[in-house]
PDB file of N, CA and C in Angstrom:
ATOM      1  N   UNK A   1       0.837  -1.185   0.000  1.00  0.00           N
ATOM      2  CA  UNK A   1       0.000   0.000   0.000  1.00  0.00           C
ATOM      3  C   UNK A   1       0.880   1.245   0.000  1.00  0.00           C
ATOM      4  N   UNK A   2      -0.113   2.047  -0.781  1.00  0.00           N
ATOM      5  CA  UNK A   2       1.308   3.779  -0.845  1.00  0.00           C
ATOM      6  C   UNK A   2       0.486   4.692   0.588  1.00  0.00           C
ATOM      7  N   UNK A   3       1.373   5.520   0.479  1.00  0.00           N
ATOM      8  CA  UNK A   3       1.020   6.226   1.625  1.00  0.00           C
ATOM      9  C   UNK A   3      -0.296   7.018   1.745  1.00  0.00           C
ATOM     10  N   UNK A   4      -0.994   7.036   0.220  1.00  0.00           N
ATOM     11  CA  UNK A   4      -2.249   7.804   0.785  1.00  0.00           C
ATOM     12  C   UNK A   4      -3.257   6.490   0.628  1.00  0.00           C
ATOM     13  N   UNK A   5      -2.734   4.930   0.777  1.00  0.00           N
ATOM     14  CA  UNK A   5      -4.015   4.126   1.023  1.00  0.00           C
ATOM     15  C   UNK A   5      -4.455   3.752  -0.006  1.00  0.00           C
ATOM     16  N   UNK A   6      -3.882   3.704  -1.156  1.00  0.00           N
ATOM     17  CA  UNK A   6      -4.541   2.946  -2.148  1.00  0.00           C
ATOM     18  C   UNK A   6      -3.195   2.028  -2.816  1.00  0.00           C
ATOM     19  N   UNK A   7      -4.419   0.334  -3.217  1.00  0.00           N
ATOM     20  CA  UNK A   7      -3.354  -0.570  -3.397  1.00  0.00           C
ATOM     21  C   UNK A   7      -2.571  -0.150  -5.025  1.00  0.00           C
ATOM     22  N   UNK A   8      -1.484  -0.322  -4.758  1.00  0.00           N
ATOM     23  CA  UNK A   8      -0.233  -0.259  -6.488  1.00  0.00           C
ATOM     24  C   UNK A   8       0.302  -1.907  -6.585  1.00  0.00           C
ATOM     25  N   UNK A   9       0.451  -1.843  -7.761  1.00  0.00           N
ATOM     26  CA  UNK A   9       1.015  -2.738  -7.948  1.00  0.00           C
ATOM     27  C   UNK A   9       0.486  -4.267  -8.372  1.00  0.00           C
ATOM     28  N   UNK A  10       0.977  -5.353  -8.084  1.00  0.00           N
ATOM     29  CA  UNK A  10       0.574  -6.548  -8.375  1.00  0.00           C
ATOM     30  C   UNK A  10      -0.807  -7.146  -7.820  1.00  0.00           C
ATOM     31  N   UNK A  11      -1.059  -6.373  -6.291  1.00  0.00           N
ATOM     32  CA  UNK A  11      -2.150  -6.889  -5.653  1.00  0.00           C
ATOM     33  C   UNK A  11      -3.157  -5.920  -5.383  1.00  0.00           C
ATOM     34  N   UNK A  12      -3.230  -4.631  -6.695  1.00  0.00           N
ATOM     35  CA  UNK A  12      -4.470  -3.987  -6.439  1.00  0.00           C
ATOM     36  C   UNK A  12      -5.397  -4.758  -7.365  1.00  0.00           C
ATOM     37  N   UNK A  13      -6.916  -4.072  -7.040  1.00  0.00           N
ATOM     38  CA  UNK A  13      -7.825  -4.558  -7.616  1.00  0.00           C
ATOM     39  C   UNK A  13      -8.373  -5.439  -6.642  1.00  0.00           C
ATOM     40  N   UNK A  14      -9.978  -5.860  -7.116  1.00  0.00           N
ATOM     41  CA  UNK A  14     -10.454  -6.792  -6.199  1.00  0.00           C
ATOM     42  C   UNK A  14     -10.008  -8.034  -6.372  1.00  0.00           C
ATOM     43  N   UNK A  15      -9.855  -8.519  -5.007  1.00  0.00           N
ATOM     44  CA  UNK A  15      -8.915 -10.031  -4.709  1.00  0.00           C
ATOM     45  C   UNK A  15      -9.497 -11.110  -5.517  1.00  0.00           C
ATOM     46  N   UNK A  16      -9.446 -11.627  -7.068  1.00  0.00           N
ATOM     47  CA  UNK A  16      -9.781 -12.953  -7.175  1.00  0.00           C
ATOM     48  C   UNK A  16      -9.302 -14.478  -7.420  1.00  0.00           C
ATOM     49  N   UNK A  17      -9.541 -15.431  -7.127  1.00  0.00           N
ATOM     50  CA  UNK A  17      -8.998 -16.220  -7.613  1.00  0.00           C
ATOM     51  C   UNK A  17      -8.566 -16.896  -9.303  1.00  0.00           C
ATOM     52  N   UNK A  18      -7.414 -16.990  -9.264  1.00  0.00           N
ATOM     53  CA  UNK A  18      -7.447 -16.943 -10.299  1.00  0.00           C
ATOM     54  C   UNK A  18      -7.813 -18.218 -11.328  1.00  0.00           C
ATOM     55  N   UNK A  19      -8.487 -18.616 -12.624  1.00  0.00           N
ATOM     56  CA  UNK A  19      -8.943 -19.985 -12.963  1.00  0.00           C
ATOM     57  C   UNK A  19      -7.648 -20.276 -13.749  1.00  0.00           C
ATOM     58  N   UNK A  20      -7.939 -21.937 -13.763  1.00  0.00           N
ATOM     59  CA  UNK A  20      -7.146 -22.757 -14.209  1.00  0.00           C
ATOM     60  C   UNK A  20      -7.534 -23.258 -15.596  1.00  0.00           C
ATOM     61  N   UNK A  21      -7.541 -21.904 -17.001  1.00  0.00           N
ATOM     62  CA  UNK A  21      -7.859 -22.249 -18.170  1.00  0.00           C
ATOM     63  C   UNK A  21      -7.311 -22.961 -18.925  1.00  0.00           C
ATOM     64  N   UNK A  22      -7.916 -23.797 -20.006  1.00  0.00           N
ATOM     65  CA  UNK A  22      -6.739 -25.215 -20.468  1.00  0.00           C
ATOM     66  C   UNK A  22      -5.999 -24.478 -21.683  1.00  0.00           C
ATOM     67  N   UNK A  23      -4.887 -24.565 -22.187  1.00  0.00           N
ATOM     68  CA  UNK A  23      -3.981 -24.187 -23.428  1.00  0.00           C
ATOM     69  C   UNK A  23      -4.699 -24.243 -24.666  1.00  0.00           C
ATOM     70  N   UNK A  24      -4.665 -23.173 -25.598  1.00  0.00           N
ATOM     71  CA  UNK A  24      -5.412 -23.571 -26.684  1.00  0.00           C
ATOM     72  C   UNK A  24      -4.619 -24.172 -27.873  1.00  0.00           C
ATOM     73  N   UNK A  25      -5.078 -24.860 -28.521  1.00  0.00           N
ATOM     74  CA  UNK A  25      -4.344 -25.304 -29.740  1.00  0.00           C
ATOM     75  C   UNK A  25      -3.609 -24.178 -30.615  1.00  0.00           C
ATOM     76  N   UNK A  26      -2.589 -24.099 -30.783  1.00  0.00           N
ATOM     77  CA  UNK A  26      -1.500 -23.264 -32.053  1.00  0.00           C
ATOM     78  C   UNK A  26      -2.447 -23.640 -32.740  1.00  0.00           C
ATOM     79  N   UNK A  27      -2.492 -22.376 -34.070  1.00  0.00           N
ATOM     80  CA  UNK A  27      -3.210 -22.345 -35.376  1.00  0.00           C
ATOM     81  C   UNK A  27      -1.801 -22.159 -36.577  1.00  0.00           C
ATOM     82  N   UNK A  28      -0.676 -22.560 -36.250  1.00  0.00           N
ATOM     83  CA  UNK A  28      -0.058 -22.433 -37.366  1.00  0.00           C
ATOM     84  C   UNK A  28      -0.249 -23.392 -38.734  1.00  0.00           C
ATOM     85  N   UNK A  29      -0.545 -22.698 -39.693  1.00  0.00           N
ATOM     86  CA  UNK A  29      -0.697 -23.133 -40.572  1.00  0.00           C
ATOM     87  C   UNK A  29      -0.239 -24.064 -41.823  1.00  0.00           C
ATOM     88  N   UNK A  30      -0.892 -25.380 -42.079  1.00  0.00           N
ATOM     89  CA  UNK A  30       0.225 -26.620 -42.649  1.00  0.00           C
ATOM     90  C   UNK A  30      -0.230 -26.100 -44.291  1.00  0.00           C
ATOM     91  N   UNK A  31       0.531 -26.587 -45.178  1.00  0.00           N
ATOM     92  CA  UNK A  31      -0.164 -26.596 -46.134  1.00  0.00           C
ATOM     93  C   UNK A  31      -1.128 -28.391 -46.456  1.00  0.00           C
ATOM     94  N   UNK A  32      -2.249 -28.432 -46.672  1.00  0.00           N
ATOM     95  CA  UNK A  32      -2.330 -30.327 -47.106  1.00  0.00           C
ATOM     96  C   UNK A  32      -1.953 -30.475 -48.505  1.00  0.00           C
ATOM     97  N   UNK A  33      -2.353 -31.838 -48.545  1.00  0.00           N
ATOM     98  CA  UNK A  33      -2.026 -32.111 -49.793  1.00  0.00           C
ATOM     99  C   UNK A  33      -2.685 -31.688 -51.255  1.00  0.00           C
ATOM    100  N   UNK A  34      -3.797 -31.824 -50.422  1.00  0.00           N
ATOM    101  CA  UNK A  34      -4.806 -30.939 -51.667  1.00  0.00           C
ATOM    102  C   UNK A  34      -4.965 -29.686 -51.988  1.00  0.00           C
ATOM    103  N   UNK A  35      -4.547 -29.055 -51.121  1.00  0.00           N
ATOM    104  CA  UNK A  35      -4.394 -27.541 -51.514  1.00  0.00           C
ATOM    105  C   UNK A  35      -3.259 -27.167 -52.130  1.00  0.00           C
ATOM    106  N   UNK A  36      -1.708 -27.989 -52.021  1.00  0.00           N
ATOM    107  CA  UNK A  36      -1.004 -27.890 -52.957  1.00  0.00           C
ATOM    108  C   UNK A  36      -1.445 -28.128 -54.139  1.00  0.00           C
ATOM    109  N   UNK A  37      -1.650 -29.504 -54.123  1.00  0.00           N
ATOM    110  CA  UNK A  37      -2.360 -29.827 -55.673  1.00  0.00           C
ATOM    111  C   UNK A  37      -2.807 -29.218 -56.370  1.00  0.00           C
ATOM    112  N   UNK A  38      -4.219 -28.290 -56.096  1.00  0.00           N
ATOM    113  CA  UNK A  38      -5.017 -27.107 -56.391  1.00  0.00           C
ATOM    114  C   UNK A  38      -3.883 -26.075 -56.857  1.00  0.00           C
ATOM    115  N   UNK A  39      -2.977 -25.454 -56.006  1.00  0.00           N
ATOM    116  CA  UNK A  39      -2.373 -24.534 -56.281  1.00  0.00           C
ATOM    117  C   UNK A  39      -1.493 -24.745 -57.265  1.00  0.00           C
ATOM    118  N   UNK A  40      -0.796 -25.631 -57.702  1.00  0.00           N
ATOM    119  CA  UNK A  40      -0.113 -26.046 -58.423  1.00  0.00           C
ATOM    120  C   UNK A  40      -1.049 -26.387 -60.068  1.00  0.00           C
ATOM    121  N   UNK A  41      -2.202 -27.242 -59.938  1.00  0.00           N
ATOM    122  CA  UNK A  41      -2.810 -26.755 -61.340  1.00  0.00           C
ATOM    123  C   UNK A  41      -3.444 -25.973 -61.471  1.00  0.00           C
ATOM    124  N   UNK A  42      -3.951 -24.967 -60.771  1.00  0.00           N
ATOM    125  CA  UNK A  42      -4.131 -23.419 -60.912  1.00  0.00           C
ATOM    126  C   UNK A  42      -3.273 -22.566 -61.771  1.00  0.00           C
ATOM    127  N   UNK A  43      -1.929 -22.823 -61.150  1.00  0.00           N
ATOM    128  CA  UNK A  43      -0.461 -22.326 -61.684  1.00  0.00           C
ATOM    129  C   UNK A  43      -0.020 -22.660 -62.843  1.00  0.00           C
ATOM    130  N   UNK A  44      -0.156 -23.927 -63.457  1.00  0.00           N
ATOM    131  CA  UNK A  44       0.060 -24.498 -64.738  1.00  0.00           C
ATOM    132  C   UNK A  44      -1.496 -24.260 -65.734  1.00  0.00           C
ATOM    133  N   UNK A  45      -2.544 -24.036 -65.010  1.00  0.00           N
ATOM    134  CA  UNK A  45      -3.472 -23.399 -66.097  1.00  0.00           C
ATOM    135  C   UNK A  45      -3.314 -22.384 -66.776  1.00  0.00           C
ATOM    136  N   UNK A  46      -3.500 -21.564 -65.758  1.00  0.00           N
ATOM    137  CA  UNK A  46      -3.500 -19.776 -65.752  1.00  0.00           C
ATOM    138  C   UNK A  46      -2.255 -19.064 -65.484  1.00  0.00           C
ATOM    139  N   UNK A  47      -1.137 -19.836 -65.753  1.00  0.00           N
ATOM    140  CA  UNK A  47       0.437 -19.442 -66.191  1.00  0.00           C
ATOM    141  C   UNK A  47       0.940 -18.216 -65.141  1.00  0.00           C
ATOM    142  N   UNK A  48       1.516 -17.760 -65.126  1.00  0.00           N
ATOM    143  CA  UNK A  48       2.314 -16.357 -64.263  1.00  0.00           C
ATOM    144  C   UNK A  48       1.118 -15.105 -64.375  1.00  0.00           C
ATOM    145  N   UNK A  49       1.550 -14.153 -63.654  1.00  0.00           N
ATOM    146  CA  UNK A  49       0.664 -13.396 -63.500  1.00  0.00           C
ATOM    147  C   UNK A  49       1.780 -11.945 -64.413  1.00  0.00           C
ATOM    148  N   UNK A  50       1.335 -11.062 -64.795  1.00  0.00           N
ATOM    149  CA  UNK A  50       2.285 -10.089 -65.354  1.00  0.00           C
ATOM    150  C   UNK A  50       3.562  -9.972 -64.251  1.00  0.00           C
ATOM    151  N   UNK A  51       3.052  -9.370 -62.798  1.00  0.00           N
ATOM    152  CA  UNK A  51       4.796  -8.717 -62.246  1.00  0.00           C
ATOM    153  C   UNK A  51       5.024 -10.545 -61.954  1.00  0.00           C
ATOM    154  N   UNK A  52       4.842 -11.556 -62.193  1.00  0.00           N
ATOM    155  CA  UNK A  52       5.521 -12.615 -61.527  1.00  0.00           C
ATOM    156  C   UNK A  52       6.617 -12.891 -63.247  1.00  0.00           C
ATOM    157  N   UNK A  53       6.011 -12.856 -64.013  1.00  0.00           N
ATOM    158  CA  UNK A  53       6.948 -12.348 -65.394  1.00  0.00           C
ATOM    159  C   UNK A  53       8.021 -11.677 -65.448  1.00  0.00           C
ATOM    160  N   UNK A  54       7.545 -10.353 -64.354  1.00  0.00           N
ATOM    161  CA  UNK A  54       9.115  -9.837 -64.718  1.00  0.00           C
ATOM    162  C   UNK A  54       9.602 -10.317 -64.128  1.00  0.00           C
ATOM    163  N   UNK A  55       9.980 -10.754 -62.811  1.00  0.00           N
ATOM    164  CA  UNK A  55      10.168 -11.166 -61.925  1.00  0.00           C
ATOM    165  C   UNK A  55      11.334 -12.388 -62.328  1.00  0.00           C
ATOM    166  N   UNK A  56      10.742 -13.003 -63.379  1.00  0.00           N
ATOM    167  CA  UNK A  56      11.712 -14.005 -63.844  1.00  0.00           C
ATOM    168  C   UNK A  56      12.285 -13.384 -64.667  1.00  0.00           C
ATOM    169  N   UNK A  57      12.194 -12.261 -65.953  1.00  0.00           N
ATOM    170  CA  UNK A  57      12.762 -11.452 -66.502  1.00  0.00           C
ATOM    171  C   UNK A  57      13.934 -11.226 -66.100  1.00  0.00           C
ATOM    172  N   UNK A  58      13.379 -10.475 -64.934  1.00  0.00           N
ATOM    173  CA  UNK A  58      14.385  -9.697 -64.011  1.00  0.00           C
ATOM    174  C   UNK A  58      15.590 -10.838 -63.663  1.00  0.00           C
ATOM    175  N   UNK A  59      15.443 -12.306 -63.161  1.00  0.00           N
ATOM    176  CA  UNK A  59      16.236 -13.173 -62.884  1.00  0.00           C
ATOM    177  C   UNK A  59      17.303 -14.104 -64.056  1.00  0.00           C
ATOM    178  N   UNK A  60      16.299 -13.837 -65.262  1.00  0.00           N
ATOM    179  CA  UNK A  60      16.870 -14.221 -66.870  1.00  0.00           C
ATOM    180  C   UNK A  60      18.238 -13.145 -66.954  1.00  0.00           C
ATOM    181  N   UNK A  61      17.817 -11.915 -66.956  1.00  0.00           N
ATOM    182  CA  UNK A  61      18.856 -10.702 -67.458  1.00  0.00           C
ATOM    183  C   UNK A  61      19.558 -10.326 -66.698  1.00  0.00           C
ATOM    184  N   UNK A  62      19.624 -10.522 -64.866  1.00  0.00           N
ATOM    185  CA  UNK A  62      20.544  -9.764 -64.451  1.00  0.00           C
ATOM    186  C   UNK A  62      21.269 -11.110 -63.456  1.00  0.00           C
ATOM    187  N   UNK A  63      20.746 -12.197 -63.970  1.00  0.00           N
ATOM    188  CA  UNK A  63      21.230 -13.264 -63.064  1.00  0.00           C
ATOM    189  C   UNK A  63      21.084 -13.606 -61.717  1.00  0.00           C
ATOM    190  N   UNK A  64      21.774 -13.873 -60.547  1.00  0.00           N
ATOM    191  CA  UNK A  64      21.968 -13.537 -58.883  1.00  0.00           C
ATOM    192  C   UNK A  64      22.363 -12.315 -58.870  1.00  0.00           C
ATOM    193  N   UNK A  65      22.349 -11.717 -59.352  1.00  0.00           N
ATOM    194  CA  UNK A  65      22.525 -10.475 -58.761  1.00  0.00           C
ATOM    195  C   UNK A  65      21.270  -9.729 -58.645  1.00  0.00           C
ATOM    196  N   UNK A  66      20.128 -10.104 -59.244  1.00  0.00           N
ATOM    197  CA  UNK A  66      18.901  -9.825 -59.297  1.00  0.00           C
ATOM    198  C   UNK A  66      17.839  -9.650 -58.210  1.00  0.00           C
ATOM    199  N   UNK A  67      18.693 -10.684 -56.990  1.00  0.00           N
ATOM    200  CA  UNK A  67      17.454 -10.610 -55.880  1.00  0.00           C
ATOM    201  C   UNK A  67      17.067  -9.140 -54.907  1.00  0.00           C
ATOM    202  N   UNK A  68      17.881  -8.378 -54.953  1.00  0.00           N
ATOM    203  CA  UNK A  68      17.391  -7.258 -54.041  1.00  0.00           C
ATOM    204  C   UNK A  68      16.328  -6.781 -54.650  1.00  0.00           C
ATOM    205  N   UNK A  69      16.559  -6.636 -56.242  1.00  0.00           N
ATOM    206  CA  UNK A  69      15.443  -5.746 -57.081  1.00  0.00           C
ATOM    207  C   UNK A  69      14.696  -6.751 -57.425  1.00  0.00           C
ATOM    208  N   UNK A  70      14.392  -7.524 -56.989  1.00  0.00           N
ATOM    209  CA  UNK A  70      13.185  -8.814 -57.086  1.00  0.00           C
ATOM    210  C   UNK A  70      12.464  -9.003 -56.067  1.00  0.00           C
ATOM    211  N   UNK A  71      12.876  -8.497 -55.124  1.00  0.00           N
ATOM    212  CA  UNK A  71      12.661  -8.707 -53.619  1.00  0.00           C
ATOM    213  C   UNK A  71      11.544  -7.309 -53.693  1.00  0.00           C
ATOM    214  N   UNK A  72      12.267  -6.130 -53.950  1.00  0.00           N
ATOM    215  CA  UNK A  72      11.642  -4.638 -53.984  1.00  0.00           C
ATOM    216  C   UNK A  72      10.300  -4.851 -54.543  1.00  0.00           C
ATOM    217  N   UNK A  73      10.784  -5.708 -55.720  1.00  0.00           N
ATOM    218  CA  UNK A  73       9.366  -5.438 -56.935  1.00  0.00           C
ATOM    219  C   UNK A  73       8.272  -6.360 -56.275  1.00  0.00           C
ATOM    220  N   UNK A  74       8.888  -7.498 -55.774  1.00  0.00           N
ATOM    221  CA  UNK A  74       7.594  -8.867 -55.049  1.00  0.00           C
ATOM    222  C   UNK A  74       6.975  -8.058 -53.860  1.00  0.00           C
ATOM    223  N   UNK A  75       7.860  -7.076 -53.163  1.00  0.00           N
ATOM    224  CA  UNK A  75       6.958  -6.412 -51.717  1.00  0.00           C
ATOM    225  C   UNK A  75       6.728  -5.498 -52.051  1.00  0.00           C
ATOM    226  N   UNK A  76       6.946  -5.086 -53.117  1.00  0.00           N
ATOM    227  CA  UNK A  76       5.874  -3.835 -53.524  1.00  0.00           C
ATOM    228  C   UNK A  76       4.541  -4.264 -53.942  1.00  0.00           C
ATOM    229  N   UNK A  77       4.309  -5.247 -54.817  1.00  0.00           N
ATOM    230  CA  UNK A  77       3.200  -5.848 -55.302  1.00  0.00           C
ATOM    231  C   UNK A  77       2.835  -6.640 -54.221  1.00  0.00           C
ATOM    232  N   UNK A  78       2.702  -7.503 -53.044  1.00  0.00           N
ATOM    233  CA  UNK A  78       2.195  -8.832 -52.261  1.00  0.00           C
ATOM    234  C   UNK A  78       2.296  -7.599 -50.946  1.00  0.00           C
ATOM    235  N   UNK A  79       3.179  -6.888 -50.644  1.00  0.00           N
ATOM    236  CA  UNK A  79       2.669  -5.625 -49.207  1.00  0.00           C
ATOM    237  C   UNK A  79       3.612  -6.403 -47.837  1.00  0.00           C
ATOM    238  N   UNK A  80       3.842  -7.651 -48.008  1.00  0.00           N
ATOM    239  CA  UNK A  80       4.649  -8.338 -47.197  1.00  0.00           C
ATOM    240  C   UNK A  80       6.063  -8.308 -47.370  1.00  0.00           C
ATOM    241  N   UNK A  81       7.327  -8.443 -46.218  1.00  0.00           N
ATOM    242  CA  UNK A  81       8.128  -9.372 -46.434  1.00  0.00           C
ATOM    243  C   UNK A  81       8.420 -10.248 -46.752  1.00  0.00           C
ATOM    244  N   UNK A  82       7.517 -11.499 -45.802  1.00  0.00           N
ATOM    245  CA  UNK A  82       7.854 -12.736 -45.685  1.00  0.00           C
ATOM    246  C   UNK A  82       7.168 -13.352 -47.558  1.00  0.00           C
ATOM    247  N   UNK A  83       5.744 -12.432 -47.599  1.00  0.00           N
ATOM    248  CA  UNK A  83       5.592 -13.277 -49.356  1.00  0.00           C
ATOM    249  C   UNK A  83       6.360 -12.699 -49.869  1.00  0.00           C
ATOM    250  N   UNK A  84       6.912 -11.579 -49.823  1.00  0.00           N
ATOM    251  CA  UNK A  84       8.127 -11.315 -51.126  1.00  0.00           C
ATOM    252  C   UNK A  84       9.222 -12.200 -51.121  1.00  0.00           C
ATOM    253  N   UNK A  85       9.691 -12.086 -50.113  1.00  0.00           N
ATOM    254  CA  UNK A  85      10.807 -13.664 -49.824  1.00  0.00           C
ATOM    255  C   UNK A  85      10.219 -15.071 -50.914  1.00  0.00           C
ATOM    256  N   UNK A  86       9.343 -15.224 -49.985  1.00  0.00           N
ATOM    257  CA  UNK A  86       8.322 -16.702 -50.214  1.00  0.00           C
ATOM    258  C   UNK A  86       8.004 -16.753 -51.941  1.00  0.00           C
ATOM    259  N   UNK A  87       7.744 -15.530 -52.728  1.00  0.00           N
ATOM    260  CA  UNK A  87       7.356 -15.505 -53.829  1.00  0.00           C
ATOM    261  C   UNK A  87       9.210 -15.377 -54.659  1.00  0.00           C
ATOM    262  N   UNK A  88       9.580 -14.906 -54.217  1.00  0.00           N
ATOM    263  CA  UNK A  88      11.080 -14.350 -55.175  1.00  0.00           C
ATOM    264  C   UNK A  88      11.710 -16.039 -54.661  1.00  0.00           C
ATOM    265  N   UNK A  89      11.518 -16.667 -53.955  1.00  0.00           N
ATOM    266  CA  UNK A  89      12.438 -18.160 -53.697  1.00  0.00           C
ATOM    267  C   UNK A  89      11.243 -19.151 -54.531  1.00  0.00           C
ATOM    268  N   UNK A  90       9.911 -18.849 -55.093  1.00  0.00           N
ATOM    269  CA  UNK A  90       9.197 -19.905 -56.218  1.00  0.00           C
ATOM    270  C   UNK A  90       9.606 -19.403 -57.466  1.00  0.00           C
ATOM    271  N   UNK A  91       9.702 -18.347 -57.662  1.00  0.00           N
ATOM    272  CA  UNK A  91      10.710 -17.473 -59.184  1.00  0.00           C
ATOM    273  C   UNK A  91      11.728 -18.417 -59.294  1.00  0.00           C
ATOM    274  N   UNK A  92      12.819 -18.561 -58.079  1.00  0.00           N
ATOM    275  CA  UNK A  92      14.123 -19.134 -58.367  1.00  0.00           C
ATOM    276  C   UNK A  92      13.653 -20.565 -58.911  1.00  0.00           C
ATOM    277  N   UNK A  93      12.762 -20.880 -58.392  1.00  0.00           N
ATOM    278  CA  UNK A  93      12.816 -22.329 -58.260  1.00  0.00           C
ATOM    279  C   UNK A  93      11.601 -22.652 -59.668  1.00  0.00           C
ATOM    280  N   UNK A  94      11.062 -22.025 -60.247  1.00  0.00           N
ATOM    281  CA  UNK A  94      10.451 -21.815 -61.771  1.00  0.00           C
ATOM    282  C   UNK A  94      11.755 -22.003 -62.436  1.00  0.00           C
ATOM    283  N   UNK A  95      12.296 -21.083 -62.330  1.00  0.00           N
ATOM    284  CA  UNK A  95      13.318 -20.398 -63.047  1.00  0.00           C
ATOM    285  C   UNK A  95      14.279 -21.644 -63.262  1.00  0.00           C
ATOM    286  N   UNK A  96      15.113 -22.359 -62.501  1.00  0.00           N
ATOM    287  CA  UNK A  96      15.369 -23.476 -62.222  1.00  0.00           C
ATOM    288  C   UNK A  96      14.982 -24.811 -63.471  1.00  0.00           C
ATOM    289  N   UNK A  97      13.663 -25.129 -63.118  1.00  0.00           N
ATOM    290  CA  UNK A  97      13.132 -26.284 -63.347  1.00  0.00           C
ATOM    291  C   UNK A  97      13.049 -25.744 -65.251  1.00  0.00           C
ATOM    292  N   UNK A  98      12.666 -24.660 -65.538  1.00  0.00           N
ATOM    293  CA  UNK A  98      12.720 -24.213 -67.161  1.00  0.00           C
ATOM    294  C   UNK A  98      13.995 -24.646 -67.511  1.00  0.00           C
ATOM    295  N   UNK A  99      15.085 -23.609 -66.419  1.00  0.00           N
ATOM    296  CA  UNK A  99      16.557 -24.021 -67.118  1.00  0.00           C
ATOM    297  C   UNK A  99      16.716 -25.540 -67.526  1.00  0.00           C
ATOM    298  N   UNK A 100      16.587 -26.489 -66.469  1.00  0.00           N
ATOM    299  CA  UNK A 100      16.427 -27.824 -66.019  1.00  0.00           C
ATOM    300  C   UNK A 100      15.754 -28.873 -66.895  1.00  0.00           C
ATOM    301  N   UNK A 101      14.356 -28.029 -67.978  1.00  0.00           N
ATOM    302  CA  UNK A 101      13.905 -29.002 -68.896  1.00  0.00           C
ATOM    303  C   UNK A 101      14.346 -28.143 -70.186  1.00  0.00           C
ATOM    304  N   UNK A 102      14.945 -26.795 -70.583  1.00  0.00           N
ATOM    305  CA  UNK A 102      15.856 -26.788 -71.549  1.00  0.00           C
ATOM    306  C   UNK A 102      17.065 -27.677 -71.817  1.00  0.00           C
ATOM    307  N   UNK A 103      17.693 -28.147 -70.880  1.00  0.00           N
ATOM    308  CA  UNK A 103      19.300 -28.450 -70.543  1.00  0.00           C
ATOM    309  C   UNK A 103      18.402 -30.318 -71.145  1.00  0.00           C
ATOM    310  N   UNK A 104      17.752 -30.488 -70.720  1.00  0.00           N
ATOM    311  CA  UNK A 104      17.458 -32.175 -70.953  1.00  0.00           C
ATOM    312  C   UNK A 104      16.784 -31.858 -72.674  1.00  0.00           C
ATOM    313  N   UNK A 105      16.037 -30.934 -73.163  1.00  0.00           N
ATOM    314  CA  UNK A 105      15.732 -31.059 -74.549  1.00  0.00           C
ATOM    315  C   UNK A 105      16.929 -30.768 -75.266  1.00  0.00           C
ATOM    316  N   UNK A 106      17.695 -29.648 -75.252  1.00  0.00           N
ATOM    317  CA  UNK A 106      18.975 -29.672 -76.144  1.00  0.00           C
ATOM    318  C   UNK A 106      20.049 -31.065 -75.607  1.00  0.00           C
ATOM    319  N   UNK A 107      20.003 -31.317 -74.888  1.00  0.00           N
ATOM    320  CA  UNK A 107      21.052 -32.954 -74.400  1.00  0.00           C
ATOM    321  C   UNK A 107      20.660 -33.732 -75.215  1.00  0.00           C
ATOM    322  N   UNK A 108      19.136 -34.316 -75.636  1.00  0.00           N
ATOM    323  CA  UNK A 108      18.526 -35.164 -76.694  1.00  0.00           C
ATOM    324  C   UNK A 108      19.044 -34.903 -77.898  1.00  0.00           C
TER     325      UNK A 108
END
């Protein structure tokens, strides 16, 4: 108690006991299997979107050296960090798998 009589601190307020509520389940989010699926022939229907174009553009013409200004252009368009990350590391990995089935048609 302070000197003019009123409680501070940890034990003001009226005295209650306190309950013993149970833990709630984490909601972090999995992807399943079917929603990849979905997303993936979504993606092979309806092809890239314009800035996901340049995006690989941008990774065609300026190589690795490309990711800062890939990064800029993905969080300017998606408003996030983490999807600009998340979107500029599925570019690489597009980007990749094209190189990957050029390199096996000219090998034939």
């Amino acid at each position: 108690m302070s000197s003019t009589g009123t409680r501070i601190g940890d034990n003001k307020g009226f005295p209650v006991e306190k309950r013993n509520v149970p833990k709630r389940p984490s909601q972090k989010p999995r992807l399943s299997k079917r929603t990849a699926m979905v997303r993936e022939l979504v993606g092979e229907v309806m092809g890239m979107a314009p800035y996901e174009k340049r995006l690989l553009d941008m990774l065609r013409v300026s190589g690795a050296s490309a990711d800062k200004r890939m990064y800029k252009v993905a969080k300017r368009r998606l408003g996030t960090h983490k999807r600009a990350l998340k979107k500029r590391e599925q570019i690489k990995e597009t980007y990749g798998k094209m190189r990957a089935k050029a390199a096996m048609a000219s090998g034939n």
